[in-house]
C-alpha atoms as a PDB file:
ATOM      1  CA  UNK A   1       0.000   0.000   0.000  1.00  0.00           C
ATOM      2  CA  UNK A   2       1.398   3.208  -0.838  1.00  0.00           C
ATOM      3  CA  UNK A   3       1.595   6.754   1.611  1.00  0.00           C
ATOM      4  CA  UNK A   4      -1.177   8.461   0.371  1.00  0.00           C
ATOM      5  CA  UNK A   5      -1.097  10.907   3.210  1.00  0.00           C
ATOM      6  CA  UNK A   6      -1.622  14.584   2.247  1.00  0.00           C
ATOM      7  CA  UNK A   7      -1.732  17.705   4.564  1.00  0.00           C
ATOM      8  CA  UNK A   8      -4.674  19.688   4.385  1.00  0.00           C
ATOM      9  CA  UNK A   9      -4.276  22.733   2.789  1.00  0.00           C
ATOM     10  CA  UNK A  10      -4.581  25.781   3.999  1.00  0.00           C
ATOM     11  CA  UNK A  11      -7.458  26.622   2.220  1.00  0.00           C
ATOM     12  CA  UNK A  12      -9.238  23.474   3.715  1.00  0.00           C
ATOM     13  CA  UNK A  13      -8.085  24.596   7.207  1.00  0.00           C
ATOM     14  CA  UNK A  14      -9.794  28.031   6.839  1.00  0.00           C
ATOM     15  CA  UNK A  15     -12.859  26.910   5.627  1.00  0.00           C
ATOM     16  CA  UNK A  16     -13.134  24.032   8.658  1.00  0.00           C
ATOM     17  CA  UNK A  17     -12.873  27.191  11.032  1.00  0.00           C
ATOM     18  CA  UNK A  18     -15.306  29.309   8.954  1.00  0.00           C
ATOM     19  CA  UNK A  19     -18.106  26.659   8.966  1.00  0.00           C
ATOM     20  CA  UNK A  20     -17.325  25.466  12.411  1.00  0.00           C
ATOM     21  CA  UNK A  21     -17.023  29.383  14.011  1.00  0.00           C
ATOM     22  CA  UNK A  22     -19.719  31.212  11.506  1.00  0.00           C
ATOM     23  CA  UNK A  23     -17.210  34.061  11.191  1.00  0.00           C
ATOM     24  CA  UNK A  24     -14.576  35.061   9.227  1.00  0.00           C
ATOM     25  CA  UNK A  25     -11.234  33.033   9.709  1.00  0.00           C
ATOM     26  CA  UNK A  26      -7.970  34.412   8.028  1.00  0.00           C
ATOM     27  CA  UNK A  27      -4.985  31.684   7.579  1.00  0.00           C
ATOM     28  CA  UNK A  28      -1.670  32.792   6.925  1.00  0.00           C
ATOM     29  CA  UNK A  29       1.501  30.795   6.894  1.00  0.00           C
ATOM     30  CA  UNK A  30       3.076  30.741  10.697  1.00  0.00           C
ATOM     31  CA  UNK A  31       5.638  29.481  12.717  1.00  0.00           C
ATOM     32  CA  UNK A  32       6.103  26.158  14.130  1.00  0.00           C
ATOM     33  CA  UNK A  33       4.665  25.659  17.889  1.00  0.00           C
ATOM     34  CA  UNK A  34       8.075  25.958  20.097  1.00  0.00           C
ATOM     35  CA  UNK A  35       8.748  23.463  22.603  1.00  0.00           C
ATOM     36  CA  UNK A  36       8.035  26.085  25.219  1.00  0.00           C
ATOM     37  CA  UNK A  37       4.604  26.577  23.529  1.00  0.00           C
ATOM     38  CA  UNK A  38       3.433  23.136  23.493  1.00  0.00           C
ATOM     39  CA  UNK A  39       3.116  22.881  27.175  1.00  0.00           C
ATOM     40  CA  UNK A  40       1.112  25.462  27.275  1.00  0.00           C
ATOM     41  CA  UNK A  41      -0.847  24.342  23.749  1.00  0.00           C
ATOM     42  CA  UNK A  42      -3.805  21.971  23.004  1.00  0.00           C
ATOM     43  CA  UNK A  43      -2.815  18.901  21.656  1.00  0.00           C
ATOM     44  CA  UNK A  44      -4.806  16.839  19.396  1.00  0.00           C
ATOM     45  CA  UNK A  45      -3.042  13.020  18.280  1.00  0.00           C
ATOM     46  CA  UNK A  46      -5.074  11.574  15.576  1.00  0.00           C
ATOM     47  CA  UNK A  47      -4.304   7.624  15.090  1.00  0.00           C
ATOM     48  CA  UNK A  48      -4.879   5.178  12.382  1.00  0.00           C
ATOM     49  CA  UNK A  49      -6.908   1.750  12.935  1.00  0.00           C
ATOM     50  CA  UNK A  50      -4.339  -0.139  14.158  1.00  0.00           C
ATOM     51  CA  UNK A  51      -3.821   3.281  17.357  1.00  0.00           C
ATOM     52  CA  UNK A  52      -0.379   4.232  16.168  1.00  0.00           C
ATOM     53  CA  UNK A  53       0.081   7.870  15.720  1.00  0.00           C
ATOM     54  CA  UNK A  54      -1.084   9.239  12.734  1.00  0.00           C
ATOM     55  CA  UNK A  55      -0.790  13.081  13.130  1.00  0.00           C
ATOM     56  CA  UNK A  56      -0.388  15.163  15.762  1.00  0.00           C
ATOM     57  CA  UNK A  57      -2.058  19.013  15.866  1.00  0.00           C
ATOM     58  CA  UNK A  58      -1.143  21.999  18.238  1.00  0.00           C
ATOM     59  CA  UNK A  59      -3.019  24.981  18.901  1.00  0.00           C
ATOM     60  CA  UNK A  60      -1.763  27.629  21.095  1.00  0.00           C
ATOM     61  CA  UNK A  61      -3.106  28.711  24.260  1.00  0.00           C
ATOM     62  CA  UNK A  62      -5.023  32.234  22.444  1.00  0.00           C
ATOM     63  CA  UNK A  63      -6.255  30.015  19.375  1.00  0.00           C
ATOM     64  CA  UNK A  64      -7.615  27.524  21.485  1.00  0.00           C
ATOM     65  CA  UNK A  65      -9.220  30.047  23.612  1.00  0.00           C
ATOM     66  CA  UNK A  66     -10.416  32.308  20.643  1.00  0.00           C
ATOM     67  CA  UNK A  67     -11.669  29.199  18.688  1.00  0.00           C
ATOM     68  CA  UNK A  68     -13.264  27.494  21.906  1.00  0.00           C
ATOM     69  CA  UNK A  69     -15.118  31.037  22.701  1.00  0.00           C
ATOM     70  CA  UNK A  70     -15.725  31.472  19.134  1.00  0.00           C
ATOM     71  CA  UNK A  71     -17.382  28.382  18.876  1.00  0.00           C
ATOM     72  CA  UNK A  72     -19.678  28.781  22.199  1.00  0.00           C
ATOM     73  CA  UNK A  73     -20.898  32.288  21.261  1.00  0.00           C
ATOM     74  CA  UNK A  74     -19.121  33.474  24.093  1.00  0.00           C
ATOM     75  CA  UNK A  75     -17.715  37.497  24.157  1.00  0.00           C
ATOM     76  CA  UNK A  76     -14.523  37.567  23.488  1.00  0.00           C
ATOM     77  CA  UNK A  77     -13.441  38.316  26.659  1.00  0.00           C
ATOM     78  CA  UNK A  78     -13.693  34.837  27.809  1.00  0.00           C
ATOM     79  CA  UNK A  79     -10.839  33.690  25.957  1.00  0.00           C
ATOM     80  CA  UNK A  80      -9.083  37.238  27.107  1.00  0.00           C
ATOM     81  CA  UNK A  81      -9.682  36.074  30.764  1.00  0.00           C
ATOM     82  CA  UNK A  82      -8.557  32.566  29.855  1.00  0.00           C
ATOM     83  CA  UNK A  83      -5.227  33.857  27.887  1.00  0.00           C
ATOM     84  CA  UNK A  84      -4.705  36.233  30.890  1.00  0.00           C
ATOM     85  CA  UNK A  85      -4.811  33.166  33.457  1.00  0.00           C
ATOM     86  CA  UNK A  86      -2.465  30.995  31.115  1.00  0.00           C
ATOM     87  CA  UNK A  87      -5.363  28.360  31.144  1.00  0.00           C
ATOM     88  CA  UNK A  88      -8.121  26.701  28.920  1.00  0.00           C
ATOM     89  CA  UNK A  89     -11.245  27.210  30.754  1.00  0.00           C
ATOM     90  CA  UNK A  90     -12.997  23.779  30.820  1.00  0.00           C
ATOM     91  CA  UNK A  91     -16.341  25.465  29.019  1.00  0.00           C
ATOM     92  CA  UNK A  92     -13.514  26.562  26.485  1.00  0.00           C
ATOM     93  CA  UNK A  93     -11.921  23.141  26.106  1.00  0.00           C
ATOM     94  CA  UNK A  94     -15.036  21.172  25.662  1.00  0.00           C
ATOM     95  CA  UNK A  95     -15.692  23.712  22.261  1.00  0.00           C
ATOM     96  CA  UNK A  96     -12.013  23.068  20.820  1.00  0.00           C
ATOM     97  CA  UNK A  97     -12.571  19.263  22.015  1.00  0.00           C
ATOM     98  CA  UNK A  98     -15.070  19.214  19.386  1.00  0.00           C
ATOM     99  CA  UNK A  99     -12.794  21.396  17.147  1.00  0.00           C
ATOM    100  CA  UNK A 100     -10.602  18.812  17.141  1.00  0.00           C
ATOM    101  CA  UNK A 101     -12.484  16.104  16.759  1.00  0.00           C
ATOM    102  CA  UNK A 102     -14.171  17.825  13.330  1.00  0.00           C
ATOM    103  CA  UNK A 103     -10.877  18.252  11.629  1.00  0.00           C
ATOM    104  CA  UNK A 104     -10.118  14.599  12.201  1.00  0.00           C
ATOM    105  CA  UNK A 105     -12.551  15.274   8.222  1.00  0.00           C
ATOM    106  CA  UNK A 106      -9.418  16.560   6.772  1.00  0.00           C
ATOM    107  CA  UNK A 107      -7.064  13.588   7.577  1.00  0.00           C
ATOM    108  CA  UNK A 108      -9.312  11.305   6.158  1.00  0.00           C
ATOM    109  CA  UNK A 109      -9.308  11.007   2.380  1.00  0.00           C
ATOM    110  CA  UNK A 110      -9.955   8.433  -0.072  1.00  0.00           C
ATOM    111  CA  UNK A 111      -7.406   5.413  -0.415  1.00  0.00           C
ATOM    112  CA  UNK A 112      -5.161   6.217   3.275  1.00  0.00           C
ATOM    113  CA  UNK A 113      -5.636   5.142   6.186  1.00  0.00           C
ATOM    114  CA  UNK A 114      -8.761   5.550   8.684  1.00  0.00           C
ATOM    115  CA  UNK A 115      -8.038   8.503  10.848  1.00  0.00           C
ATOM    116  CA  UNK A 116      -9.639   8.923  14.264  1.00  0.00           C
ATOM    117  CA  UNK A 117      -9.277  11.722  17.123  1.00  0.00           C
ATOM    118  CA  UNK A 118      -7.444   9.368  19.813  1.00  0.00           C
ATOM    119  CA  UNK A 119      -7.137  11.703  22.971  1.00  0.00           C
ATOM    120  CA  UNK A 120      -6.938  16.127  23.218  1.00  0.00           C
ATOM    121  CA  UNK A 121      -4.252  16.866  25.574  1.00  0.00           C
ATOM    122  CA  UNK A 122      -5.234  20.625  27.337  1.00  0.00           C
ATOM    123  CA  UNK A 123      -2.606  22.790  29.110  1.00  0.00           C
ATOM    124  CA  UNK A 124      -1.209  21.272  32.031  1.00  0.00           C
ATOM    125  CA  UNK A 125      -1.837  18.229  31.293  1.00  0.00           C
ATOM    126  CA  UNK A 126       1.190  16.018  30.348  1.00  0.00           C
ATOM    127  CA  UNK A 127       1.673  15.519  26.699  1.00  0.00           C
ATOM    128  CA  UNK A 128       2.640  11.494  25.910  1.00  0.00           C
ATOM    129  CA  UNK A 129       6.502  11.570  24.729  1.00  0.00           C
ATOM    130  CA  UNK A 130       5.932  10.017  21.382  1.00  0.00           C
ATOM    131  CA  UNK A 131       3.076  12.587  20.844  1.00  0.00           C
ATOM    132  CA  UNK A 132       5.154  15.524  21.582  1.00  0.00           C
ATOM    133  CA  UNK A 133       7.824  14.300  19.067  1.00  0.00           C
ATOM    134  CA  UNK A 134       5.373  14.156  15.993  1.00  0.00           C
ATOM    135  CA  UNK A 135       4.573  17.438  16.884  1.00  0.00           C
ATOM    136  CA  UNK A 136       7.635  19.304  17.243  1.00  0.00           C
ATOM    137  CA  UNK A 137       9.382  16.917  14.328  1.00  0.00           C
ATOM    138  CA  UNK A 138      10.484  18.788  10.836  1.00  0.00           C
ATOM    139  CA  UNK A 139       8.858  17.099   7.478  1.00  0.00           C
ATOM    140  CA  UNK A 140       5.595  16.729   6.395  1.00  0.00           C
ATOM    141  CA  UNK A 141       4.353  19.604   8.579  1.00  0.00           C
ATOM    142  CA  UNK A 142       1.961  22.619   8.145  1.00  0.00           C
ATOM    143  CA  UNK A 143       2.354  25.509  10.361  1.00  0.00           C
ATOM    144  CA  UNK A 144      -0.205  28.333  10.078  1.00  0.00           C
ATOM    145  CA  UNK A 145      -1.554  31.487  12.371  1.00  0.00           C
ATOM    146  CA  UNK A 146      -4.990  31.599  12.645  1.00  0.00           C
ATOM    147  CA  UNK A 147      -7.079  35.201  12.781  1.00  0.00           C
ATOM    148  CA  UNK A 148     -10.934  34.964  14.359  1.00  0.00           C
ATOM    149  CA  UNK A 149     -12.425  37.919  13.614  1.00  0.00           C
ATOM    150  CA  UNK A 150     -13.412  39.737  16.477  1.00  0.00           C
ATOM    151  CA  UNK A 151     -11.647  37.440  18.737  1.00  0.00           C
ATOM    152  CA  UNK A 152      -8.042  37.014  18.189  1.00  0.00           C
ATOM    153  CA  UNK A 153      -5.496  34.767  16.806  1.00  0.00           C
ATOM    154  CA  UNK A 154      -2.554  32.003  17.256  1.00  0.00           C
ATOM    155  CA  UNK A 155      -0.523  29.317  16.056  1.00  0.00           C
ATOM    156  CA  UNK A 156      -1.978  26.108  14.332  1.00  0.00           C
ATOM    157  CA  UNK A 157       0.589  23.118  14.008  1.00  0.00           C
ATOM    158  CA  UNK A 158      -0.033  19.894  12.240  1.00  0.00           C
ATOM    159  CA  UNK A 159       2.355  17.808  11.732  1.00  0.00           C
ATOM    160  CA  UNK A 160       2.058  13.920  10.077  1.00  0.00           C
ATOM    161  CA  UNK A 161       3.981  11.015  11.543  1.00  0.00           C
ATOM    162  CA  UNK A 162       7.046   9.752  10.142  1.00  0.00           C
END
């Protein structure tokens, strides 16, 4: 069987966050999540059917926050509070949760593998070794920032197993 494993574009990325949020999203190309980021990032690790590591996604403390308020129709100034307190507010992690779990839809395509949202790691919470590797590991990688209008913006990493 051959890799067919593609990133999502960019394109595909904005429009997830469009339909999901029902407000404008701007994508831009961005910098990789630092190590010092990703303990303070959400972490999404997608698997394949037999639960090895497929793909691991990052989102930085404000995008999760921005997204998660974004997608409760919450004022913006939850996530501010939650930024400010250098948490995820567990109202605000059950919304990016489901974020997460929705753009499992642009792993999947036609002819690879079955992807599946295996576990969200939220800050403080300890990110699995293996998982934190994918992440941070160069390759077949696509780093963007993320704009929600009217809320704010952040770092999106995805990066695809070796």
């Amino acid at each position: 069987m051959s890799d067919v494993s593609v990133l999502p574009g960019s394109l595909a990325v904005r429009n997830l966050f469009e339909d999901l949020l029902g407000r404008e999203v701007i994508v831009s190309p961005g910098d990789p999540l630092s190590a010092p980021e990703v303990t303070t990032a959400t972490v999404a690790i997608f698997t394949d059917n037999s639960q090895k590591i497929y793909a691991c996604m990052g989102m930085q403390l404000s995008l999760a926050a921005n997204a998660g308020a974004a997608l409760g129709l919450l004022p913006a100034g939850a996530a501010e509070d939650s930024i400010d307190e250098k948490q995820l507010f567990p109202n605000l992690a059950e919304n990016v949760g489901e974020l997460c779990n929705i753009f499992t839809s642009l792993l999947n395509k036609e002819g690879s593998p079955h992807v599946k949202l295996y576990q969200v790691v939220y800050p403080g919470q300890d990110l699995p070794a293996d998982a934190r590797a994918v992440l941070l590991a160069l390759g077949r990688r696509l780093d963007l920032m993320v704009e929600v209008s009217r809320y704010g913006k952040g770092k999106l990493s995805l990066s695809l197993a070796p």
